[in-house]
C-alpha atoms as a PDB file:
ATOM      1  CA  UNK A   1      -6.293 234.470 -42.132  1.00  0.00           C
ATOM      2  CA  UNK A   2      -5.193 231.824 -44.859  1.00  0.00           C
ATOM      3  CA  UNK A   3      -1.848 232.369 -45.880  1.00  0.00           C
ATOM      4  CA  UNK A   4      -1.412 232.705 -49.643  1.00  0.00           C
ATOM      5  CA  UNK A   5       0.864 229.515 -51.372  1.00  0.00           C
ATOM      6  CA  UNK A   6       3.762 229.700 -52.041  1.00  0.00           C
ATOM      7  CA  UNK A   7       5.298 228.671 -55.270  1.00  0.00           C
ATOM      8  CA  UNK A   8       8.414 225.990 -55.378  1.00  0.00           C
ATOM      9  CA  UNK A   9       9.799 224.221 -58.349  1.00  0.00           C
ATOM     10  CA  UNK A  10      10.325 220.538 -57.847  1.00  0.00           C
ATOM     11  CA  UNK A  11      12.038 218.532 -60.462  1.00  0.00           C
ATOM     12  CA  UNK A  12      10.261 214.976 -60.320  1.00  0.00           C
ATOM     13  CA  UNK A  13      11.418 211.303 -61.631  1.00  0.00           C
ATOM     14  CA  UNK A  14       9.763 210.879 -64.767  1.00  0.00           C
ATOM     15  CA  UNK A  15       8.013 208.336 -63.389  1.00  0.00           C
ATOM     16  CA  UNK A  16       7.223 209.605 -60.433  1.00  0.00           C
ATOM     17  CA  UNK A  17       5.826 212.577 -62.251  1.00  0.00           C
ATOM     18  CA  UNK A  18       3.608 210.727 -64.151  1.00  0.00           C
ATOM     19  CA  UNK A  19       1.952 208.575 -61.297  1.00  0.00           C
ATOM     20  CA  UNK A  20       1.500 211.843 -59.352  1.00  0.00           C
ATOM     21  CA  UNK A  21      -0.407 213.110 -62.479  1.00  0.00           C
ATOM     22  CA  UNK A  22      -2.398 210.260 -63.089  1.00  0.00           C
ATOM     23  CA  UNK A  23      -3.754 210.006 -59.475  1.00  0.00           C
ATOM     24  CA  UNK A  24      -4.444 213.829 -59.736  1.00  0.00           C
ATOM     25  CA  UNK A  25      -6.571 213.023 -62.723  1.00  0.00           C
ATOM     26  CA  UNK A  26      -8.207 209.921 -61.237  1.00  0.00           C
ATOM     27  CA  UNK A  27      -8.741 211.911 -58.023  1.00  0.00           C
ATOM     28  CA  UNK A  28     -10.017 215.194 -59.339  1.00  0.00           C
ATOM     29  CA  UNK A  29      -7.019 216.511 -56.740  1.00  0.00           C
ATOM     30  CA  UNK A  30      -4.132 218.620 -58.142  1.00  0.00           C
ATOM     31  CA  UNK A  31      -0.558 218.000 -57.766  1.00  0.00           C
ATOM     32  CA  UNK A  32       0.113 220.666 -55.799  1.00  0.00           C
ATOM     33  CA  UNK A  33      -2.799 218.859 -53.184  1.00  0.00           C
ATOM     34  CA  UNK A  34      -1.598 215.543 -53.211  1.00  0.00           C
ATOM     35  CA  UNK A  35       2.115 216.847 -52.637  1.00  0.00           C
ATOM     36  CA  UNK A  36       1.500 219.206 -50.179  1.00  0.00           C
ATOM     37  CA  UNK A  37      -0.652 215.821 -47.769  1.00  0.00           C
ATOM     38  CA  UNK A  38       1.943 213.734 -48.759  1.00  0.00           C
ATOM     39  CA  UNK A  39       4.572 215.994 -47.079  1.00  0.00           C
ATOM     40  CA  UNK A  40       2.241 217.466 -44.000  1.00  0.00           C
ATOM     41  CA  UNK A  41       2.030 213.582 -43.277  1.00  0.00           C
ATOM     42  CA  UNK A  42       5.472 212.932 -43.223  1.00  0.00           C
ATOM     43  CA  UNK A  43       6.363 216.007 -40.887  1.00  0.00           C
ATOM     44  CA  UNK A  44       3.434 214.482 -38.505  1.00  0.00           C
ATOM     45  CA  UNK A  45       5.404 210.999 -38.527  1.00  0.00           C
ATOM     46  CA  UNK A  46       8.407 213.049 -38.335  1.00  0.00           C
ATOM     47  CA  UNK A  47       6.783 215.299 -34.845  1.00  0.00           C
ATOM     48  CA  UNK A  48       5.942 211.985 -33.409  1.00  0.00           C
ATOM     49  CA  UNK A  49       9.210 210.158 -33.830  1.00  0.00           C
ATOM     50  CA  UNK A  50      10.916 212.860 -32.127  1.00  0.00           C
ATOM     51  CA  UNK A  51       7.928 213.315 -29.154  1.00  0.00           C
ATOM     52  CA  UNK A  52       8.830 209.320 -28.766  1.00  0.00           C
ATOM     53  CA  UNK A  53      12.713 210.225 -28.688  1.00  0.00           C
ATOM     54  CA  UNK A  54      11.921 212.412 -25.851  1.00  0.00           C
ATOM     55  CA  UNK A  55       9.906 210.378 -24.384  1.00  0.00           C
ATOM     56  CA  UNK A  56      12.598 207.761 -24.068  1.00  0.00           C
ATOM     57  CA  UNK A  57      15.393 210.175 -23.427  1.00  0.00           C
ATOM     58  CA  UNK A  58      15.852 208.879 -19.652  1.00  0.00           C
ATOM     59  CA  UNK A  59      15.828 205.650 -20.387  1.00  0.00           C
ATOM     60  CA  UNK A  60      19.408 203.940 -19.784  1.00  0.00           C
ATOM     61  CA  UNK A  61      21.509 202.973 -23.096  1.00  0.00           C
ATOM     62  CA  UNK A  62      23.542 200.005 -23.616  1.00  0.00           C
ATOM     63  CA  UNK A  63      26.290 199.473 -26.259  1.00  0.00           C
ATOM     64  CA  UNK A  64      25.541 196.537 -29.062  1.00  0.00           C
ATOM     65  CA  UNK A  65      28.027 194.275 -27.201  1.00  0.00           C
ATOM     66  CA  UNK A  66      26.169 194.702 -24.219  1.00  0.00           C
ATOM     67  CA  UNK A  67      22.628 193.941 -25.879  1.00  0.00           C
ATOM     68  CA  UNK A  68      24.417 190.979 -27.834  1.00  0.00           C
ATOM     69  CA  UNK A  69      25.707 189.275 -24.440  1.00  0.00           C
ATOM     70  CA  UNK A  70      22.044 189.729 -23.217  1.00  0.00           C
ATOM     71  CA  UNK A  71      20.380 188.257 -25.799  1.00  0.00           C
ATOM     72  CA  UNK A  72      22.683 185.414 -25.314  1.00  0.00           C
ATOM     73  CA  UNK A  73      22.314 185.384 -21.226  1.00  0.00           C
ATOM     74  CA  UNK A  74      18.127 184.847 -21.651  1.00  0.00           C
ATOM     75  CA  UNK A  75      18.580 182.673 -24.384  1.00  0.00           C
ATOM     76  CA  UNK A  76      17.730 184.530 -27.324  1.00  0.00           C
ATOM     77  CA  UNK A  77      20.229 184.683 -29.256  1.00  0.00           C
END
């Protein structure tokens, strides 16, 4: 069962506004469409940066001193 929308007011940049309402108009695509991708997307990136956190949880951590005199020892720095 599709869930009905729900209704949020968002106060835009002017300019912002009136990008968002050309592409609407050049895309035959509603506001409300091209907000609602643009924000799915960024929770996605947002549910993969923290599966990669995770991932990397067990991994050992060194202080930015300790990375700096690295860097150094292999000659990168």
């Amino acid at each position: 069962m599709i869930e009905p929308s729900r209704r949020s007011i968002i106060d835009f940049e002017p300019g912002i506004h009136e990008a968002l309402r050309m592409k609407s108009v050049l895309n035959h695509r509603s506001i409300s469409d091209i907000v609602n991708e643009a924000i799915r997307q960024t929770l996605l990136e947002d549910q993969e940066d923290l599966a990669a956190f995770e991932e990397r949880a067990a991994e050992p951590t060194m202080t930015y001193e300790e990375l700096l005199n690295d860097l150094k020892a292999h000659g990168r720095f």
